[in-house]
C-alpha atoms as a PDB file:
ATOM      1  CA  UNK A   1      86.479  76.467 101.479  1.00  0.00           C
ATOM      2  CA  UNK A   2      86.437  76.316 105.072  1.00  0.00           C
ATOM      3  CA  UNK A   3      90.411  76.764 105.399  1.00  0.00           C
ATOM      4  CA  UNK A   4      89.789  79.978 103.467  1.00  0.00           C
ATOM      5  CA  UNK A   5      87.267  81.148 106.209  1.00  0.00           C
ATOM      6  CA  UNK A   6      88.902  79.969 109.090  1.00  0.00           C
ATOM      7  CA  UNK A   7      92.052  82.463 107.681  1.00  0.00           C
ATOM      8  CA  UNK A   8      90.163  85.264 106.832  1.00  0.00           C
ATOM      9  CA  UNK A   9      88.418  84.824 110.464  1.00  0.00           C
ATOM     10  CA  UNK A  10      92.144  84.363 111.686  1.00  0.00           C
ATOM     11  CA  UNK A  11      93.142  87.749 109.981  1.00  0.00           C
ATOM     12  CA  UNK A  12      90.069  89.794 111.232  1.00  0.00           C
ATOM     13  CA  UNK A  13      91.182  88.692 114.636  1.00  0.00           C
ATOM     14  CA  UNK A  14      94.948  89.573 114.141  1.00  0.00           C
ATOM     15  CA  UNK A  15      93.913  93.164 112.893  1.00  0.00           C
ATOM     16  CA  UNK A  16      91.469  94.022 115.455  1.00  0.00           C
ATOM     17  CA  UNK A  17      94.326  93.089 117.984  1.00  0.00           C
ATOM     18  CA  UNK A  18      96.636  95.022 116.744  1.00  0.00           C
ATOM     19  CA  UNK A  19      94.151  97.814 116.254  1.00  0.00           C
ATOM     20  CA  UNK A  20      93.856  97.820 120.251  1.00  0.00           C
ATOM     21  CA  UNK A  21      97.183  97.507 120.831  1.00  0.00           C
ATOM     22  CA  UNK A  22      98.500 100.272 118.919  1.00  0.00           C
ATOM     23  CA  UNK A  23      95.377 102.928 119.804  1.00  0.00           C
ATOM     24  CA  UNK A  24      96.755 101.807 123.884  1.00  0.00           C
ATOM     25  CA  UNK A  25      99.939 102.762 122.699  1.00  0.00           C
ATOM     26  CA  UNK A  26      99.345 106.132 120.649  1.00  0.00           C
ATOM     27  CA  UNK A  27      97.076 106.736 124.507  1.00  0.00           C
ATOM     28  CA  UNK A  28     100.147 106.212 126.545  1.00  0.00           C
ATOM     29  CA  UNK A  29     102.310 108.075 123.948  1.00  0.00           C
ATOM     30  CA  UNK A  30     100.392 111.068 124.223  1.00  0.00           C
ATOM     31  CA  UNK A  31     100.375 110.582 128.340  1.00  0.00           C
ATOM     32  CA  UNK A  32     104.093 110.692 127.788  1.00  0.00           C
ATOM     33  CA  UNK A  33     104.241 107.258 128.690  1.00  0.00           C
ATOM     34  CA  UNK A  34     105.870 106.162 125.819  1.00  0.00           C
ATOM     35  CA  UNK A  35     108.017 108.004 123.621  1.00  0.00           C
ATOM     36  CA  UNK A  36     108.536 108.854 120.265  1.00  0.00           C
ATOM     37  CA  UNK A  37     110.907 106.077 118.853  1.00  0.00           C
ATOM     38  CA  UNK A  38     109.054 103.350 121.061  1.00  0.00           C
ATOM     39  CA  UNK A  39     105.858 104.672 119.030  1.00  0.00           C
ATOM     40  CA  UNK A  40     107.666 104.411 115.841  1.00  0.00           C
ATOM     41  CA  UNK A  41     108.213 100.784 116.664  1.00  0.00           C
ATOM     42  CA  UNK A  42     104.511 100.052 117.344  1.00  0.00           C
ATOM     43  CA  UNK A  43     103.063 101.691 114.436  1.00  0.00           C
ATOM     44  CA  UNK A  44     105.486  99.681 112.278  1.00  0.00           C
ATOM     45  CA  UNK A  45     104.445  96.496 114.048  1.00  0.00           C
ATOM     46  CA  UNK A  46     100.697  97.388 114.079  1.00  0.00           C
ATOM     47  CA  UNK A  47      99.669  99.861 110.807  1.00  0.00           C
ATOM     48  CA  UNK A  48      99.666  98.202 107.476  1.00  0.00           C
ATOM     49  CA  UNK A  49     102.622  99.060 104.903  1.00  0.00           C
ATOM     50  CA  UNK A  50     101.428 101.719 102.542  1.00  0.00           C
ATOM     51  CA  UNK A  51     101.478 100.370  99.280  1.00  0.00           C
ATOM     52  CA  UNK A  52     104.015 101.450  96.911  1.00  0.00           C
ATOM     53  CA  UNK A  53     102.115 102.916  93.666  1.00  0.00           C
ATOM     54  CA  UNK A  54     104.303 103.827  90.049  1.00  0.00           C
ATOM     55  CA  UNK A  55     102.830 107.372  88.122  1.00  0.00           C
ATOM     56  CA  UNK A  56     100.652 105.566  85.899  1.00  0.00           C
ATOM     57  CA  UNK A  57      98.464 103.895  88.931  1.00  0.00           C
ATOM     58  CA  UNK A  58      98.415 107.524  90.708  1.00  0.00           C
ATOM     59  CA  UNK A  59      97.513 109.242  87.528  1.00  0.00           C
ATOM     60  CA  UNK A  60      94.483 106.724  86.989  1.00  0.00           C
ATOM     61  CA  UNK A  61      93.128 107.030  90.551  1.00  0.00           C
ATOM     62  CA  UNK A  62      93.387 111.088  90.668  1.00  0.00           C
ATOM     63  CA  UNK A  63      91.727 110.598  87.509  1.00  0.00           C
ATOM     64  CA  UNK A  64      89.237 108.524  89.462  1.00  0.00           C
ATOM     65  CA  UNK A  65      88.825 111.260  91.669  1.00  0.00           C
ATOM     66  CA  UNK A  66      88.356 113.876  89.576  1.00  0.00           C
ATOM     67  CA  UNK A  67      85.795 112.253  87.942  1.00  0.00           C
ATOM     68  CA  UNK A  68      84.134 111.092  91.132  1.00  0.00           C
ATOM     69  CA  UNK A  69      84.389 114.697  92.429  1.00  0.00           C
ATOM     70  CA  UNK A  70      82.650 116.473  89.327  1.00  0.00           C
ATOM     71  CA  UNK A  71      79.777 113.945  89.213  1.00  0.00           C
ATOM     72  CA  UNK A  72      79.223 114.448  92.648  1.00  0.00           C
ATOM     73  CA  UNK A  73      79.340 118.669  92.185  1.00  0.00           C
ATOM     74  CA  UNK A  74      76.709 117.880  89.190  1.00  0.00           C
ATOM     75  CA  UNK A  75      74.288 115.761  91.912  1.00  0.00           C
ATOM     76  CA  UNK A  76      74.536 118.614  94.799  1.00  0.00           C
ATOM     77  CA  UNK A  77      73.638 121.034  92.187  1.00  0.00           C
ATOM     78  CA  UNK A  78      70.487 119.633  91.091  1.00  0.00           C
ATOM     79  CA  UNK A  79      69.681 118.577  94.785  1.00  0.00           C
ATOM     80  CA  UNK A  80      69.844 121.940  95.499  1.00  0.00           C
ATOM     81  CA  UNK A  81      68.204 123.380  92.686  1.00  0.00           C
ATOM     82  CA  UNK A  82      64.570 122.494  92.351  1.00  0.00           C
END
């Protein structure tokens, strides 16, 4: 148990690092400090991979969405409506 919270602890750390590091290096890019394929490199190094999704798993979560988005139209309107 404590292995797992010593990695997750590890793995906060590692992301907030590499948070820093690439918003000081999207700052200097848009000083012109840095340029556009040096920028490239960093936000590969520092952004997580988006992952890859088939049709099926998009359909579901737009879906999702859609159903999210309606029940949230049907709250407002009785929020608004006395």
């Amino acid at each position: 148990m404590r292995i797992v919270c010593a990695l997750e602890w590890f793995c906060l750390l590692l992301s907030r690092i590499f948070e820093a590091v690439h918003e000081t290096a999207s700052d200097l890019h848009r000083l012109g400090f840095i340029d556009k394929r040096k920028m490239r490199k960093y936000d590969a190094l520092c952004l997580e991979p988006v992952p890859a999704h088939d049709s099926k798993k998009i359909r579901a979560l737009r879906d999702h969405l859609v159903i999210f988005a309606t029940g949230m139209g049907v709250w407002r309107a009785a929020a608004v409506r006395p």
